[in-house]
N, C-alpha and C. Protein backbone atom coordinates (compact mmCIF):
# COMPACT_ATOMS: atom_id res chain seq x y z
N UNK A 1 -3.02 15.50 1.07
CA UNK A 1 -4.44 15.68 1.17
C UNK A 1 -5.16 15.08 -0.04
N UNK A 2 -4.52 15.32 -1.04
CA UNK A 2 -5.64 14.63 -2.62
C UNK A 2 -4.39 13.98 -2.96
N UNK A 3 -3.75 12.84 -2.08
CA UNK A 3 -2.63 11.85 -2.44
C UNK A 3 -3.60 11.05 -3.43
N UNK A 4 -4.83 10.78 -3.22
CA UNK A 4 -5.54 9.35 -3.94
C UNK A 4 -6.27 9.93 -5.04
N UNK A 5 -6.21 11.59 -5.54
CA UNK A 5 -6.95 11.94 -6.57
C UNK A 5 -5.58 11.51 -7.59
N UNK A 6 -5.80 11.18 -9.08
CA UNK A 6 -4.86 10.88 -10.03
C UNK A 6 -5.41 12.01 -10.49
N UNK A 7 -4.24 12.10 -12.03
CA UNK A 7 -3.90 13.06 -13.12
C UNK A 7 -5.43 13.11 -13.92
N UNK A 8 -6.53 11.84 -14.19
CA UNK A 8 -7.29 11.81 -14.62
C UNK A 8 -8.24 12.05 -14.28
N UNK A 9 -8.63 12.69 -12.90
CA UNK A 9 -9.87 13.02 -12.08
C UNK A 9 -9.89 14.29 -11.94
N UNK A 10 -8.28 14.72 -11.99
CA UNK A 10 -8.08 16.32 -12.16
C UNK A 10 -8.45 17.16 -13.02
N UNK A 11 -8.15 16.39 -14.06
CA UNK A 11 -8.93 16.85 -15.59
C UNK A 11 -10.18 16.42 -15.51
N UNK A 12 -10.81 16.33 -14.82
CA UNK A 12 -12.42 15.85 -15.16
C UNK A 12 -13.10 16.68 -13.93
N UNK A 13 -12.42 17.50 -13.19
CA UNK A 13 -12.72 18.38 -12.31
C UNK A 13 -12.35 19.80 -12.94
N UNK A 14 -11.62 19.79 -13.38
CA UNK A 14 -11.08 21.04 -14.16
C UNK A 14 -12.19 21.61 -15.29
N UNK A 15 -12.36 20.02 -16.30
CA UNK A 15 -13.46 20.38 -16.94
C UNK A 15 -14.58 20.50 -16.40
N UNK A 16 -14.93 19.93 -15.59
CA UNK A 16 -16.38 19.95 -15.13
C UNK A 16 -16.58 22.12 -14.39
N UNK A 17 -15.37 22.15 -13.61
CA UNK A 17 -15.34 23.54 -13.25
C UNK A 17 -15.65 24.49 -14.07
N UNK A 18 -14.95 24.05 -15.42
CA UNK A 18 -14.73 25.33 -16.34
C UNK A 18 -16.27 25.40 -17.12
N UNK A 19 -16.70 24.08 -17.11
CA UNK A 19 -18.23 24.05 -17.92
C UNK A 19 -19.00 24.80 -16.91
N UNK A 20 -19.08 24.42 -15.41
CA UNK A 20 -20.01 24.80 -14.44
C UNK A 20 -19.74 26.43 -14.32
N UNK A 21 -18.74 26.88 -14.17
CA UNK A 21 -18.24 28.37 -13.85
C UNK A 21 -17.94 28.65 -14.91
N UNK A 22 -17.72 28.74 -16.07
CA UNK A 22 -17.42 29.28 -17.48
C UNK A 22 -16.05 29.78 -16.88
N UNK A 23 -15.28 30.24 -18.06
CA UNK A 23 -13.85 30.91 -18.11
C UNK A 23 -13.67 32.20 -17.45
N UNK A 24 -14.67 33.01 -17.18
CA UNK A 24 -14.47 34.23 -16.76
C UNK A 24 -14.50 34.17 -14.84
N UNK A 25 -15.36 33.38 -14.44
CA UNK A 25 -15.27 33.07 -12.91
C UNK A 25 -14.37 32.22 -12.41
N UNK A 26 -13.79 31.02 -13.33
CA UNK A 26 -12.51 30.11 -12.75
C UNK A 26 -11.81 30.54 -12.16
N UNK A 27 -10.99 31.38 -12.30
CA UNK A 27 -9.42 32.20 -12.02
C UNK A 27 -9.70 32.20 -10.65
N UNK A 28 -11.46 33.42 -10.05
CA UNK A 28 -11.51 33.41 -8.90
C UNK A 28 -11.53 32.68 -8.38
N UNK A 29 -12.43 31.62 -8.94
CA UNK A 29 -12.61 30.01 -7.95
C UNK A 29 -11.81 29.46 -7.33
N UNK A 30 -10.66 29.46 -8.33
CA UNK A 30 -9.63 28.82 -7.82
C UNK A 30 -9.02 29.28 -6.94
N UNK A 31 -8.60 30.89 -6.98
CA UNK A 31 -7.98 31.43 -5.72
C UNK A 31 -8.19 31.29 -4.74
N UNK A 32 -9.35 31.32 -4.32
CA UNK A 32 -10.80 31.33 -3.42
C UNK A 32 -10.51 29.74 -2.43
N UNK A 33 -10.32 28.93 -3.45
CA UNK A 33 -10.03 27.55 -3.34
C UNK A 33 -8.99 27.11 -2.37
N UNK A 34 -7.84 27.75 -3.03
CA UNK A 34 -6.22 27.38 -2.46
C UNK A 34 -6.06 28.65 -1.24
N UNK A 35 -7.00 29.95 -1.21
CA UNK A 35 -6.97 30.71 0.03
C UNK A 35 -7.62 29.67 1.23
N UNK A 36 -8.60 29.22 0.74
CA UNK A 36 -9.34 28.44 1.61
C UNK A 36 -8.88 27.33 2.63
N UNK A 37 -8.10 26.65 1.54
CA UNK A 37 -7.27 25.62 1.90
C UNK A 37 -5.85 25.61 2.47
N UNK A 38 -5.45 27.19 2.13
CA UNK A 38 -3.99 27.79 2.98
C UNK A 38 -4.92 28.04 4.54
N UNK A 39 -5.95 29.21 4.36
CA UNK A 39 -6.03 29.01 5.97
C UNK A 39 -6.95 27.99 6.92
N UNK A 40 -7.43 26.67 6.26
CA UNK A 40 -7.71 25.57 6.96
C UNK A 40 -6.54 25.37 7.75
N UNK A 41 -5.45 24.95 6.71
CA UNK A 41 -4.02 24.19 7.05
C UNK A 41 -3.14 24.93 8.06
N UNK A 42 -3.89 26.28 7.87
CA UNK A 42 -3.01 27.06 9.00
C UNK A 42 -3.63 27.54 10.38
N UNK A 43 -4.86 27.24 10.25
CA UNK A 43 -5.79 26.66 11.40
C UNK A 43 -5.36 25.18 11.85
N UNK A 44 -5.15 24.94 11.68
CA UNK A 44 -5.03 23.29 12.30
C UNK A 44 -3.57 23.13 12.69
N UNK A 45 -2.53 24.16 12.21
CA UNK A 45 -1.33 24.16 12.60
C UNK A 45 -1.11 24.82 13.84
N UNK A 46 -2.09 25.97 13.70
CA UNK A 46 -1.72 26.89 14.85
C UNK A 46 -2.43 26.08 15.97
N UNK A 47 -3.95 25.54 15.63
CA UNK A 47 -4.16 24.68 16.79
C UNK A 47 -3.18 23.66 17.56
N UNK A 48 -2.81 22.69 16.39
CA UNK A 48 -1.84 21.47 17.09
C UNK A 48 -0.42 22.69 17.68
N UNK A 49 0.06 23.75 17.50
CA UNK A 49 1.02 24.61 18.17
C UNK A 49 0.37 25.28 19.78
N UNK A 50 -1.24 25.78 19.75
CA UNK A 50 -1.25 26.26 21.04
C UNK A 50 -1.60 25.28 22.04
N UNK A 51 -1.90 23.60 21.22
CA UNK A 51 -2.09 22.74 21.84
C UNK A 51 -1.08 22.48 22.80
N UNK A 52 0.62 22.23 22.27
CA UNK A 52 1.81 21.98 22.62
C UNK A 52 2.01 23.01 23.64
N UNK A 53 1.75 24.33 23.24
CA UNK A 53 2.23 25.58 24.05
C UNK A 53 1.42 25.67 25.70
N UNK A 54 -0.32 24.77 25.34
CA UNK A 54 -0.61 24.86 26.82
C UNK A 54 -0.05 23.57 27.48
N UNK A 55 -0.33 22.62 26.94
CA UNK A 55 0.10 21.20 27.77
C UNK A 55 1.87 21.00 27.93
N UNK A 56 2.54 21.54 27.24
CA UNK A 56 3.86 21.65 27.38
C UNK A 56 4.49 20.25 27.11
N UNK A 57 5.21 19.44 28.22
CA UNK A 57 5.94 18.18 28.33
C UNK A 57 5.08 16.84 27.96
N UNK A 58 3.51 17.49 28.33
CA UNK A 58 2.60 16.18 28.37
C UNK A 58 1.73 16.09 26.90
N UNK A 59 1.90 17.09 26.24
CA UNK A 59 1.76 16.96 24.50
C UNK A 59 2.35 15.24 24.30
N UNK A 60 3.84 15.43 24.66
CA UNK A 60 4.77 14.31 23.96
C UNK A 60 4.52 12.90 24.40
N UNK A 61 3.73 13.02 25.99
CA UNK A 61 3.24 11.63 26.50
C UNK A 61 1.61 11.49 25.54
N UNK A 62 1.33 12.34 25.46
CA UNK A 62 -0.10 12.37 24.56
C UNK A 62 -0.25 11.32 23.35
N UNK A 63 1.27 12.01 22.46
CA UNK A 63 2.10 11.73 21.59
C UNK A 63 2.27 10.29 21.02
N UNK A 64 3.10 9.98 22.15
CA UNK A 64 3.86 8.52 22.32
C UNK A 64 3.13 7.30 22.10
N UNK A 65 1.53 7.37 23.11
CA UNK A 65 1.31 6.17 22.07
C UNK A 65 0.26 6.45 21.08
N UNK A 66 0.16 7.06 20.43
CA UNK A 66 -0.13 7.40 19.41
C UNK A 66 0.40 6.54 17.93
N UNK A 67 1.64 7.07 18.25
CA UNK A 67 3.60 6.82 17.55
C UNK A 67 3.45 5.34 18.07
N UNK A 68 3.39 4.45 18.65
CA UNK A 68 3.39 3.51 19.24
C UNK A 68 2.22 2.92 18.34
N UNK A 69 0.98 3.10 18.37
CA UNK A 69 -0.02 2.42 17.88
C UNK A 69 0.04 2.38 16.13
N UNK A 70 0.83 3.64 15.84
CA UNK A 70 1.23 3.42 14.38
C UNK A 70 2.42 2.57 13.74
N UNK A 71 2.82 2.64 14.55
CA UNK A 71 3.95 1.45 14.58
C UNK A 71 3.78 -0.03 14.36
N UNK A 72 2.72 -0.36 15.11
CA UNK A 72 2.37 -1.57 15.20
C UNK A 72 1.09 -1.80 14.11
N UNK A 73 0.69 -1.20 13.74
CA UNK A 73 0.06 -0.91 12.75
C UNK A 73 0.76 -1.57 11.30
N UNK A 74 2.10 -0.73 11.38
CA UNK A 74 2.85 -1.08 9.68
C UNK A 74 3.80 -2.39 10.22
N UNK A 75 3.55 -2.66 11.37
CA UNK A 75 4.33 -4.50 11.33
C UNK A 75 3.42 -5.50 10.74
N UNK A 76 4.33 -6.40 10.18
CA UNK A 76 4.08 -7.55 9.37
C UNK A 76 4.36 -8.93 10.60
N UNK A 77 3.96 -10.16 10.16
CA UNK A 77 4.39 -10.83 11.78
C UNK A 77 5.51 -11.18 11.79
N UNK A 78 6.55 -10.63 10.18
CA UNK A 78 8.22 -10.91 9.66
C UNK A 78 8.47 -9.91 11.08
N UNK A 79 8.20 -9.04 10.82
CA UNK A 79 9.18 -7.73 11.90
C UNK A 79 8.44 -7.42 13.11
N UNK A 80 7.47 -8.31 13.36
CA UNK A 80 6.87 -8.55 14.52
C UNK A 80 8.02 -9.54 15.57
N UNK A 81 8.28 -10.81 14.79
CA UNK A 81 8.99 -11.71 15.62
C UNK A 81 10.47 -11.16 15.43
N UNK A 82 11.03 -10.67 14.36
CA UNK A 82 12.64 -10.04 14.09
C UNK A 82 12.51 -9.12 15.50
N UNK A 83 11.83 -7.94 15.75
CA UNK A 83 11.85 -7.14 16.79
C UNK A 83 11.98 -7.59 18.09
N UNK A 84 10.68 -8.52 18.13
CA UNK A 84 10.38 -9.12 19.99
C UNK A 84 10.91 -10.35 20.23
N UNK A 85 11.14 -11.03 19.32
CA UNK A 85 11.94 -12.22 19.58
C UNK A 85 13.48 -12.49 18.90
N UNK A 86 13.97 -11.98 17.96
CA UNK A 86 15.02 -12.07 17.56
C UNK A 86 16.05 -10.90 17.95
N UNK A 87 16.03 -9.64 18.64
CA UNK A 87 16.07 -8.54 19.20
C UNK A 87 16.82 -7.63 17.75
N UNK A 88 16.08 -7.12 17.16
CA UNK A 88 16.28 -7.06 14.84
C UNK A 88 17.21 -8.03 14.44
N UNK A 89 17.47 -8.96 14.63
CA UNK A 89 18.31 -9.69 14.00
C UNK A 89 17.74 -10.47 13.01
N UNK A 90 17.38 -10.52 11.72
CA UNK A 90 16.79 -10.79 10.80
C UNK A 90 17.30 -11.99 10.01
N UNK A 91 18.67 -12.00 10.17
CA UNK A 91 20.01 -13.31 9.56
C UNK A 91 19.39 -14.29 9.53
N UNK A 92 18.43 -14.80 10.12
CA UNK A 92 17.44 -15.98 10.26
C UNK A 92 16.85 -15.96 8.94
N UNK A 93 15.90 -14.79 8.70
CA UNK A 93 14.72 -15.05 7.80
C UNK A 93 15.98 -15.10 6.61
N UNK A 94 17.19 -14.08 6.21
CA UNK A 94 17.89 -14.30 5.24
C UNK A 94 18.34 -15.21 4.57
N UNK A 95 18.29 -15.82 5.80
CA UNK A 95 19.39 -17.21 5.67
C UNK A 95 17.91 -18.12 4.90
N UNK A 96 16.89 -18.35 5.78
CA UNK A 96 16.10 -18.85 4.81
C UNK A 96 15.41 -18.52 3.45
N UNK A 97 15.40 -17.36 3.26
CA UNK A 97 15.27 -16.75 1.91
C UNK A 97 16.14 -17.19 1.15
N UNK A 98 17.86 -17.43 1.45
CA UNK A 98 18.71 -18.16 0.40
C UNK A 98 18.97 -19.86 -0.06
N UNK A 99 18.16 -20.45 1.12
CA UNK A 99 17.79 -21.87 0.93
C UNK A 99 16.66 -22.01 0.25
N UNK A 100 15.71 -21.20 0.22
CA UNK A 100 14.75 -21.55 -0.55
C UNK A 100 14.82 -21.39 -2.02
N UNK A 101 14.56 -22.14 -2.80
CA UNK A 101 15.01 -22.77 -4.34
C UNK A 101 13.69 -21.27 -5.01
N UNK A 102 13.83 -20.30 -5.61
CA UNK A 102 13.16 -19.28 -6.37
C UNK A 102 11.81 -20.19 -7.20
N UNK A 103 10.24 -19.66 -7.53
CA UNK A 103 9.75 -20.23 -8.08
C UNK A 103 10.02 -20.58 -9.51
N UNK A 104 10.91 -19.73 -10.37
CA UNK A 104 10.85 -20.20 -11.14
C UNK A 104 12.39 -21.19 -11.53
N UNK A 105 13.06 -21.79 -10.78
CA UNK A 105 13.60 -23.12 -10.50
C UNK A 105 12.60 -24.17 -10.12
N UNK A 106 11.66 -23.67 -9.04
CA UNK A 106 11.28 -25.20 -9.41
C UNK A 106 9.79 -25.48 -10.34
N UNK A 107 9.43 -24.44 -11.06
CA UNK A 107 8.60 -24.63 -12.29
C UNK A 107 9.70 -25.25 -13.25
N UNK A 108 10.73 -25.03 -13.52
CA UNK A 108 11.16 -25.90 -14.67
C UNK A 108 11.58 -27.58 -14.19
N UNK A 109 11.61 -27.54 -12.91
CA UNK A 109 12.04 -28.75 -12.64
C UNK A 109 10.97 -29.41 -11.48
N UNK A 110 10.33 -30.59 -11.86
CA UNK A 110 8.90 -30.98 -10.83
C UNK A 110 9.61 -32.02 -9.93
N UNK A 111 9.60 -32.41 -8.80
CA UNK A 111 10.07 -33.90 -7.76
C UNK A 111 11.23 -34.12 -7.88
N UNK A 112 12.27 -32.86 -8.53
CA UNK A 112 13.75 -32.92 -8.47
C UNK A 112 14.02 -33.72 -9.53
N UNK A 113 13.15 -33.97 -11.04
CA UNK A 113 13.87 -34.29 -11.79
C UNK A 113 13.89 -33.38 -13.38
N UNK A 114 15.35 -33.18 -13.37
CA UNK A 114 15.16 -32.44 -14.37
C UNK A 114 14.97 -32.68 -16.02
N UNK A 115 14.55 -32.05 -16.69
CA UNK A 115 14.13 -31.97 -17.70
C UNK A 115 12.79 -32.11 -18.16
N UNK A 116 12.21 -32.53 -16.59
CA UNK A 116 10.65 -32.17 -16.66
C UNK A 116 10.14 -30.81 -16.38
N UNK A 117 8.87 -31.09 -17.47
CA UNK A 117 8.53 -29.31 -17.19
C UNK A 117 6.78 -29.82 -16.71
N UNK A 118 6.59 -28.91 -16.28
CA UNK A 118 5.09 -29.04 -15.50
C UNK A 118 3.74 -28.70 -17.26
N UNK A 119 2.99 -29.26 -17.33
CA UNK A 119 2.30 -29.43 -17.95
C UNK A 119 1.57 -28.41 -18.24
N UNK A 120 1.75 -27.61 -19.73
CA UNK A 120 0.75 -26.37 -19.33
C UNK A 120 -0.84 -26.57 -20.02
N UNK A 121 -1.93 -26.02 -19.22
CA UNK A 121 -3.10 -26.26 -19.56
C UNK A 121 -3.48 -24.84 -20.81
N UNK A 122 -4.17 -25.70 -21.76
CA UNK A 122 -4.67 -24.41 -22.84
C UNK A 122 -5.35 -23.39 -22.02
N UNK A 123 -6.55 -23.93 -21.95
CA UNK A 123 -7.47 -23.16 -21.46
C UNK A 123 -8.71 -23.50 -20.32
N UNK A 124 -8.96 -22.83 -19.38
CA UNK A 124 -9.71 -23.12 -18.14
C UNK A 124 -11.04 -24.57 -18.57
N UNK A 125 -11.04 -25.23 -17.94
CA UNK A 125 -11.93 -26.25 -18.08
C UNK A 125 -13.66 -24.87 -18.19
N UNK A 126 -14.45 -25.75 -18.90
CA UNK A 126 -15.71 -24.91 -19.06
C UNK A 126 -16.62 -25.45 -18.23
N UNK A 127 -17.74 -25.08 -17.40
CA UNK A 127 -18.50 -25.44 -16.91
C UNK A 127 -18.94 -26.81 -16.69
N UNK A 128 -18.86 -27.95 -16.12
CA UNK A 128 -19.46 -29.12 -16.77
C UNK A 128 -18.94 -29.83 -17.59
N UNK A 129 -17.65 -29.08 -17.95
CA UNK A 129 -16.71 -30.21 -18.84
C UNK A 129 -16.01 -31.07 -17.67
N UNK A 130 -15.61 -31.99 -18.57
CA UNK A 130 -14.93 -33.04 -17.66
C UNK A 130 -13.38 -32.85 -18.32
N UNK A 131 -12.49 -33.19 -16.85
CA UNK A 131 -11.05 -33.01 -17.57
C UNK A 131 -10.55 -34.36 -18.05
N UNK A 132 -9.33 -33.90 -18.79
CA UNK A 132 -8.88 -34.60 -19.83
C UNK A 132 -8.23 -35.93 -19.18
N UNK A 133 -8.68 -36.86 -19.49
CA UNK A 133 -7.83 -38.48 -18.69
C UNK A 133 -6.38 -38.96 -19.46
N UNK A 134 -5.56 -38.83 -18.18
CA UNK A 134 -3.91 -39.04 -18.67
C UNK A 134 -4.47 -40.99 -18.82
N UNK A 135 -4.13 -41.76 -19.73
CA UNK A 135 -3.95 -43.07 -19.60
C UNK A 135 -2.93 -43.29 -19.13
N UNK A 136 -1.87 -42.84 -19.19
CA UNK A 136 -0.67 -43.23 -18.65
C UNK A 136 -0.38 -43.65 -17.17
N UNK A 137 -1.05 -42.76 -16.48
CA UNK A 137 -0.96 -42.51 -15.43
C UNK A 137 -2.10 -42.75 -14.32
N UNK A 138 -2.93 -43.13 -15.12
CA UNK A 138 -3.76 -44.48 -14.25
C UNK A 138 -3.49 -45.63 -13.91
């Protein structure tokens, strides 16, 4: 439920509580808080339970594509085509993952010859500057 609150928003809720409610009302607040939030969670449990208990078998068709639409959701178009066209057989993409040369092989080496290294630039060209002319290579 507060997966996306961090360690640092907590403390800035904590303080903000303890300034707003002083030290002597916190304790309750808080109880008050996590009672609150025990019987939301146990409202919504018992619902999704008498849900199951009236619809019975057809909960799970309810269900399904649900489970189905989340599914397709966390595919990438890698395990899109591995699934529907390769039937999971993935040995394909592996196999090309081990032919392909890592970037930093071919940063040290440019057009397959080695001992060239790619040219590093100081700093971003500035507005309206003009870049630097290789003579060589005109």
């Amino acid at each position: 439920m507060f997966s996306n609150i961090g360690w640092s928003e907590m403390v800035i809720l904590l303080v903000a509580a303890l300034v707003i409610l002083g030290p002597e009302r916190l304790p309750g607040a808080v109880r008050w808080t996590t009672r609150s939030l025990r019987q939301a969670r146990d409202y919504a449990s018992g619902a999704t339970q008498q849900l199951q208990q009236e619809l019975g078998p057809e909960f799970e068709e309810l269900r399904k594509p649900l489970a189905d639409l989340n599914e397709l959701r966390q595919m990438s178009p890698r395990s899109m085509v591995t699934k529907h066209l390769l039937n999971g057989d993935d040995s394909i993409f592996r196999n090309l993952e081990d032919a392909v040369p890592d970037k930093k092989d071919l940063l040290g080496t440019a057009s397959g010859m080695p001992g060239y290294s790619m040219p590093e630039l100081d700093k971003p060209l500035d507005r309206n500057e003009r870049p630097p002319i290789d003579t060589d290579a005109t």
